[in-house]
C-alpha atoms as a PDB file:
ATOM      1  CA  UNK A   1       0.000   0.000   0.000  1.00  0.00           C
ATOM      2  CA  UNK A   2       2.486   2.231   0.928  1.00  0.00           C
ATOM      3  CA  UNK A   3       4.612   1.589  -2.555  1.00  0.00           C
ATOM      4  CA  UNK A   4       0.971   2.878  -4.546  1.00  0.00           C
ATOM      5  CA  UNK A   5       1.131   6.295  -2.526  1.00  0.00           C
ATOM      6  CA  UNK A   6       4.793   6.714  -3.133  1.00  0.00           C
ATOM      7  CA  UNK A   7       4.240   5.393  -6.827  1.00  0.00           C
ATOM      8  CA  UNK A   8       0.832   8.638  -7.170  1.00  0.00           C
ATOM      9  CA  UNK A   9       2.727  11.116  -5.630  1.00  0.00           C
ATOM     10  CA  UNK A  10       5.905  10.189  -8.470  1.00  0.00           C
ATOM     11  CA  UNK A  11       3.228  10.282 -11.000  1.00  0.00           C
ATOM     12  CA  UNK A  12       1.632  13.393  -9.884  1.00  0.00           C
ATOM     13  CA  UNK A  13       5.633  14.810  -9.947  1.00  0.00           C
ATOM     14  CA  UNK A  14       5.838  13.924 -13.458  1.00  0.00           C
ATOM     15  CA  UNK A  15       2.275  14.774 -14.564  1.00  0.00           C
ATOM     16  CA  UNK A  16       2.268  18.195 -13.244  1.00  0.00           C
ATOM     17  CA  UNK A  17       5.880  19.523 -12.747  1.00  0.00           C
ATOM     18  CA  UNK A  18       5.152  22.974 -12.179  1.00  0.00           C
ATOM     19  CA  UNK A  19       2.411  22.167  -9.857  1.00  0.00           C
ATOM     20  CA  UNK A  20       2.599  24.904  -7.552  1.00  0.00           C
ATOM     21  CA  UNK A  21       2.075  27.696 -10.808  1.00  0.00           C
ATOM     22  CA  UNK A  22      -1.135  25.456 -11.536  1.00  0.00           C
ATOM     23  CA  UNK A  23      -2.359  25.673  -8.069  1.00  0.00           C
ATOM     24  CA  UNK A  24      -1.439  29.698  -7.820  1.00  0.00           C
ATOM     25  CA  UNK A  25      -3.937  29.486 -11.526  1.00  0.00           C
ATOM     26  CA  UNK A  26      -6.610  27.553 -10.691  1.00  0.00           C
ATOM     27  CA  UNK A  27      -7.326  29.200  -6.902  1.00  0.00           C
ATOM     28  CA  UNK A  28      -7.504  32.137  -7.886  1.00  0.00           C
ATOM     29  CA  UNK A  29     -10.566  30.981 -11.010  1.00  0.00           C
ATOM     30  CA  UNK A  30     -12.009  29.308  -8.161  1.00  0.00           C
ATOM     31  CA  UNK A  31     -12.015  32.059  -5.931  1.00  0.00           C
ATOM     32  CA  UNK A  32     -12.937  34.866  -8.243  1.00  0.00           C
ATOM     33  CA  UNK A  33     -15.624  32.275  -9.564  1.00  0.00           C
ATOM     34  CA  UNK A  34     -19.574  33.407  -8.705  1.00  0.00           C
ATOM     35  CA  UNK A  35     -20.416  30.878  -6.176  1.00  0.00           C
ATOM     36  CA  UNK A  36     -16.409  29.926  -5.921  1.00  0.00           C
ATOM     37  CA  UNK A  37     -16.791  26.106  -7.906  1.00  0.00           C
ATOM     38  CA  UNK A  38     -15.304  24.799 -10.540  1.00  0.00           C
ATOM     39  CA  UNK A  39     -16.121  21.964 -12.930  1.00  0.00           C
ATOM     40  CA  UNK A  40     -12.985  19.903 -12.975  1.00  0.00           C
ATOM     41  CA  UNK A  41     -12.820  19.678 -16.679  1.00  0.00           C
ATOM     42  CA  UNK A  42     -12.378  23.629 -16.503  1.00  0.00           C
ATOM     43  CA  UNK A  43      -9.481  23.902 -14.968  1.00  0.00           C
ATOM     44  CA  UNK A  44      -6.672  25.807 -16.495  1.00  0.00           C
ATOM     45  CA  UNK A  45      -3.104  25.264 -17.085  1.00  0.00           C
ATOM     46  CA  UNK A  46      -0.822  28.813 -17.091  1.00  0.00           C
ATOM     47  CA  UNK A  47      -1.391  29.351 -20.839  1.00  0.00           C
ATOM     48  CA  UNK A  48      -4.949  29.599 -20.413  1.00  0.00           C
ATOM     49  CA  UNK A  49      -5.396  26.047 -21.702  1.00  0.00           C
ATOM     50  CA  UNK A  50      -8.094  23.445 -19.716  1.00  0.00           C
ATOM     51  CA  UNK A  51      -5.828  21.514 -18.316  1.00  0.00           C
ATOM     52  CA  UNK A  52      -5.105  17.778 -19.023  1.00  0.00           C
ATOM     53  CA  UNK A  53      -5.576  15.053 -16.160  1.00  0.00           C
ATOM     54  CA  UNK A  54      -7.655  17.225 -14.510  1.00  0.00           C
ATOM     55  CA  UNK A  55      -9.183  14.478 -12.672  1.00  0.00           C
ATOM     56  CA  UNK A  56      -5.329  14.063 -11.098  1.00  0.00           C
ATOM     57  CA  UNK A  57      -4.895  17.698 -10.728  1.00  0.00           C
ATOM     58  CA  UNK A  58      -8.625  18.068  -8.549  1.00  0.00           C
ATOM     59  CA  UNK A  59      -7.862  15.171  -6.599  1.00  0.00           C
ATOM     60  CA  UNK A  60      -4.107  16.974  -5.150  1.00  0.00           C
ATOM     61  CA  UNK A  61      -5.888  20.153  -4.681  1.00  0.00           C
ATOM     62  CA  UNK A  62      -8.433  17.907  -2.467  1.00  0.00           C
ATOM     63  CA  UNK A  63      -5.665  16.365  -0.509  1.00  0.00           C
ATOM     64  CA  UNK A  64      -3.946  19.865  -0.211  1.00  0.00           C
ATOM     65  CA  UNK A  65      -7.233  20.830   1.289  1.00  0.00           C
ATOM     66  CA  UNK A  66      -8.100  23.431  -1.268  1.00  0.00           C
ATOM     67  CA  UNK A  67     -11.017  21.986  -2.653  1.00  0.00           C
ATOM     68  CA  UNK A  68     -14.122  19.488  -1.196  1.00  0.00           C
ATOM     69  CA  UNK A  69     -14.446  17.265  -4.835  1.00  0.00           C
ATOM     70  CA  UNK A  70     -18.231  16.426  -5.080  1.00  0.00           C
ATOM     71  CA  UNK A  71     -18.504  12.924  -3.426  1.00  0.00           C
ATOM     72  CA  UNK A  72     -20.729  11.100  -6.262  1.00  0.00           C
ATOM     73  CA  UNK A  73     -18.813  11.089  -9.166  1.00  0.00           C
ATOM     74  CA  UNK A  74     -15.948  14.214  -8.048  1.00  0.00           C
ATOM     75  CA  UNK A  75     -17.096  16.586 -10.958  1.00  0.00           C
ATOM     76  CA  UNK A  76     -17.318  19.429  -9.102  1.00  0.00           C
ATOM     77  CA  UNK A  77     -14.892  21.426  -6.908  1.00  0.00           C
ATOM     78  CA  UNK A  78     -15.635  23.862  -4.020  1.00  0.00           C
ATOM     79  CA  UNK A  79     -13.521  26.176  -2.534  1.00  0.00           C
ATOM     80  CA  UNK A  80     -12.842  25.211   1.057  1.00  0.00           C
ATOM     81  CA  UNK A  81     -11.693  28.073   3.990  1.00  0.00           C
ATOM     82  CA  UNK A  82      -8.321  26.917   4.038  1.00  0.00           C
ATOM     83  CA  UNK A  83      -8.506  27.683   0.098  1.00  0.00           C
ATOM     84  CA  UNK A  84     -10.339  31.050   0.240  1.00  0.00           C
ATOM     85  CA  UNK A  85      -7.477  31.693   3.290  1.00  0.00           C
ATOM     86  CA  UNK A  86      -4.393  30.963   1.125  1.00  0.00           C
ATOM     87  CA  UNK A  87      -5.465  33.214  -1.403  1.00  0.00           C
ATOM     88  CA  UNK A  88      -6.988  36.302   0.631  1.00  0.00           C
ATOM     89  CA  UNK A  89      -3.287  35.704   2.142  1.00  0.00           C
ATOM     90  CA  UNK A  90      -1.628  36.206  -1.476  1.00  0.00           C
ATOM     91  CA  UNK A  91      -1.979  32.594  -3.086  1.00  0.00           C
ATOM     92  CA  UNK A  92      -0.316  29.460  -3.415  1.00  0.00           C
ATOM     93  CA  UNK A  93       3.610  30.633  -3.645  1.00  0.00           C
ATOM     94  CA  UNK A  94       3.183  32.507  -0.692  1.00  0.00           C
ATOM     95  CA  UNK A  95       2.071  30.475   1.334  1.00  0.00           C
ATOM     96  CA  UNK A  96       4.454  28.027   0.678  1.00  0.00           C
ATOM     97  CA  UNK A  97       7.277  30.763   0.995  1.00  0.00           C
ATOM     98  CA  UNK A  98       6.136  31.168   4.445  1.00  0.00           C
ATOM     99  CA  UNK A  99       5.651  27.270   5.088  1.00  0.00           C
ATOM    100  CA  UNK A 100       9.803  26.939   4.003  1.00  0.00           C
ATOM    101  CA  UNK A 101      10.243  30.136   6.195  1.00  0.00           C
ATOM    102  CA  UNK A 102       8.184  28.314   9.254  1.00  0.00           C
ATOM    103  CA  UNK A 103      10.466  25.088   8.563  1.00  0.00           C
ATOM    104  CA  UNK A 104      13.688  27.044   8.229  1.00  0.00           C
ATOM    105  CA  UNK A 105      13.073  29.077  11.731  1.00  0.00           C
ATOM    106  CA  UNK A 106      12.022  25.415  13.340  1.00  0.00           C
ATOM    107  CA  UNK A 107      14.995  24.145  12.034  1.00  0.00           C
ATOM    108  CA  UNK A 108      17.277  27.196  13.537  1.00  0.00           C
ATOM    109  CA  UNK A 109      15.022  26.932  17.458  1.00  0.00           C
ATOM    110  CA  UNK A 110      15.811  23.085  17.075  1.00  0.00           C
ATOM    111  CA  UNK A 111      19.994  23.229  16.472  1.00  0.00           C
ATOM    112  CA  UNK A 112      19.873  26.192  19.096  1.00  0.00           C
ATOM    113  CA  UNK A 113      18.154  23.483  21.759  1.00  0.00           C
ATOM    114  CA  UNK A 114      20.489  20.788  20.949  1.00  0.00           C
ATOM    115  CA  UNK A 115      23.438  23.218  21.428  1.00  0.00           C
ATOM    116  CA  UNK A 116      22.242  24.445  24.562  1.00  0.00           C
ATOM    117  CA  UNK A 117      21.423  20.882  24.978  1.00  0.00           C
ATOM    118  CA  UNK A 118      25.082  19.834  24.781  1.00  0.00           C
ATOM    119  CA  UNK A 119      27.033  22.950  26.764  1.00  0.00           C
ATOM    120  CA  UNK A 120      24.241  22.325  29.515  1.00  0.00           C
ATOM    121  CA  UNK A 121      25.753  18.340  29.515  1.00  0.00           C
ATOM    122  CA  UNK A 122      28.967  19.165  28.954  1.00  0.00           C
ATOM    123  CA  UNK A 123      29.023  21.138  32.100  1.00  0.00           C
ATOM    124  CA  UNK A 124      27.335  18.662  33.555  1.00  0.00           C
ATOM    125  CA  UNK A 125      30.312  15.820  33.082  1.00  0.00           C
ATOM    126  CA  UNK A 126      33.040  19.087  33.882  1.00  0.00           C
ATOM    127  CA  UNK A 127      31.438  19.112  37.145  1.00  0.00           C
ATOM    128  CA  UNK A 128      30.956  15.148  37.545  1.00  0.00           C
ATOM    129  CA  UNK A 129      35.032  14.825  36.985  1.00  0.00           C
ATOM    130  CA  UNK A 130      35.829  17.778  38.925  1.00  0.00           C
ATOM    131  CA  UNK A 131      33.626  16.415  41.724  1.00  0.00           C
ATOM    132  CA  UNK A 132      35.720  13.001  41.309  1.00  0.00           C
ATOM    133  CA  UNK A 133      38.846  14.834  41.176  1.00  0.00           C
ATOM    134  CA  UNK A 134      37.893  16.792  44.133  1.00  0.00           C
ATOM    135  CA  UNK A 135      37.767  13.301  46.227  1.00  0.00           C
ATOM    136  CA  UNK A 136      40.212  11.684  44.873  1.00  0.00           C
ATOM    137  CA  UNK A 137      42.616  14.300  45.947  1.00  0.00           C
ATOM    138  CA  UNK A 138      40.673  14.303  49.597  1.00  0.00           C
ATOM    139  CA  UNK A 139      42.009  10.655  49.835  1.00  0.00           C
ATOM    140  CA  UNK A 140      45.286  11.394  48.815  1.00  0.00           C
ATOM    141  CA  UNK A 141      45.587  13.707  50.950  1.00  0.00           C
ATOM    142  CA  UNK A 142      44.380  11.519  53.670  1.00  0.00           C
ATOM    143  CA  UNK A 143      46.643   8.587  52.655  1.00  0.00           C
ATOM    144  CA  UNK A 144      50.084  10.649  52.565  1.00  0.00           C
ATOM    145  CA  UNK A 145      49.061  12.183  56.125  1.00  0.00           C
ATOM    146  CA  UNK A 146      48.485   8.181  57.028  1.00  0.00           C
ATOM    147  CA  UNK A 147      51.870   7.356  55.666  1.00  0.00           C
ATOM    148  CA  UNK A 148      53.908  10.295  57.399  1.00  0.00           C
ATOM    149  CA  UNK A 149      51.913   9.003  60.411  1.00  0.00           C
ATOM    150  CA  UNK A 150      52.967   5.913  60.597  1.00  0.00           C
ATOM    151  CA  UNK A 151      56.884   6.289  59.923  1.00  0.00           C
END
């Protein structure tokens, strides 16, 4: 099961390399649409064209969230709140601008953790040893005062 997905989301890939300029197209004729639906088969590639596979293309903008496809037989395409949000927000590119500028700040909080992370452990083990040290020197100590005892 797990092969299919990977195999769709390869053929998606190949189908529709420049995806995200299709997306960016087709929400905004959804959203500027009267009642903000689409037919499927209208759906436009960035010439202007109606776009081939659009069966494909309206099922990725369901799984994206953009669109609710008609259940029965998935001709039609409605505009969901997450879709009317992403373009009242500037469209498609943007918002995935600011998902890779999301991931990129996540990233940067997560390495500055871990660093903190490992000078907060490394001081730990610099006091462990110097604790160790500390007594081992203490029993030195006590042993040469034992030995210049005894002779």
């Amino acid at each position: 099961m797990a092969k299919s997905g990977c195999n769709n989301k390869i053929k998606y890939l190949v189908m529709f390399e420049n995806i995200d300029e299709l997306i960016e197209v087709n929400l905004k004729l959804l959203y500027t649409s009267k009642s903000q639906f689409m037919m499927r088969i209208n759906f436009k590639d960035e010439c202007g064209f109606n776009l081939k596979n659009s069966k494909v293309f309206a099922e990725i903008l369901d799984h994206k969230g953009l669109v609710v496809l008609e259940k029965e037989q998935g001709f039609r395409c409605d505009l969901t709140d997450f879709g009317k949000q992403i373009y009242e927000s500037g469209g498609w590119n943007k918002y995935l601008k600011t998902v890779e500028l999301f991931e990129k700040s996540k990233n940067i909080v997560n390495m500055d953790c871990q660093v903190n992370n490992n000078g907060q452990s490394f001081l730990k083990k610099i006091m462990i040893a110097s604790i160790i040290i500390l007594v081992l020197c203490f029993f030195i100590t006590l042993l040469t005062v034992e030995i210049f005892k005894t002779t």
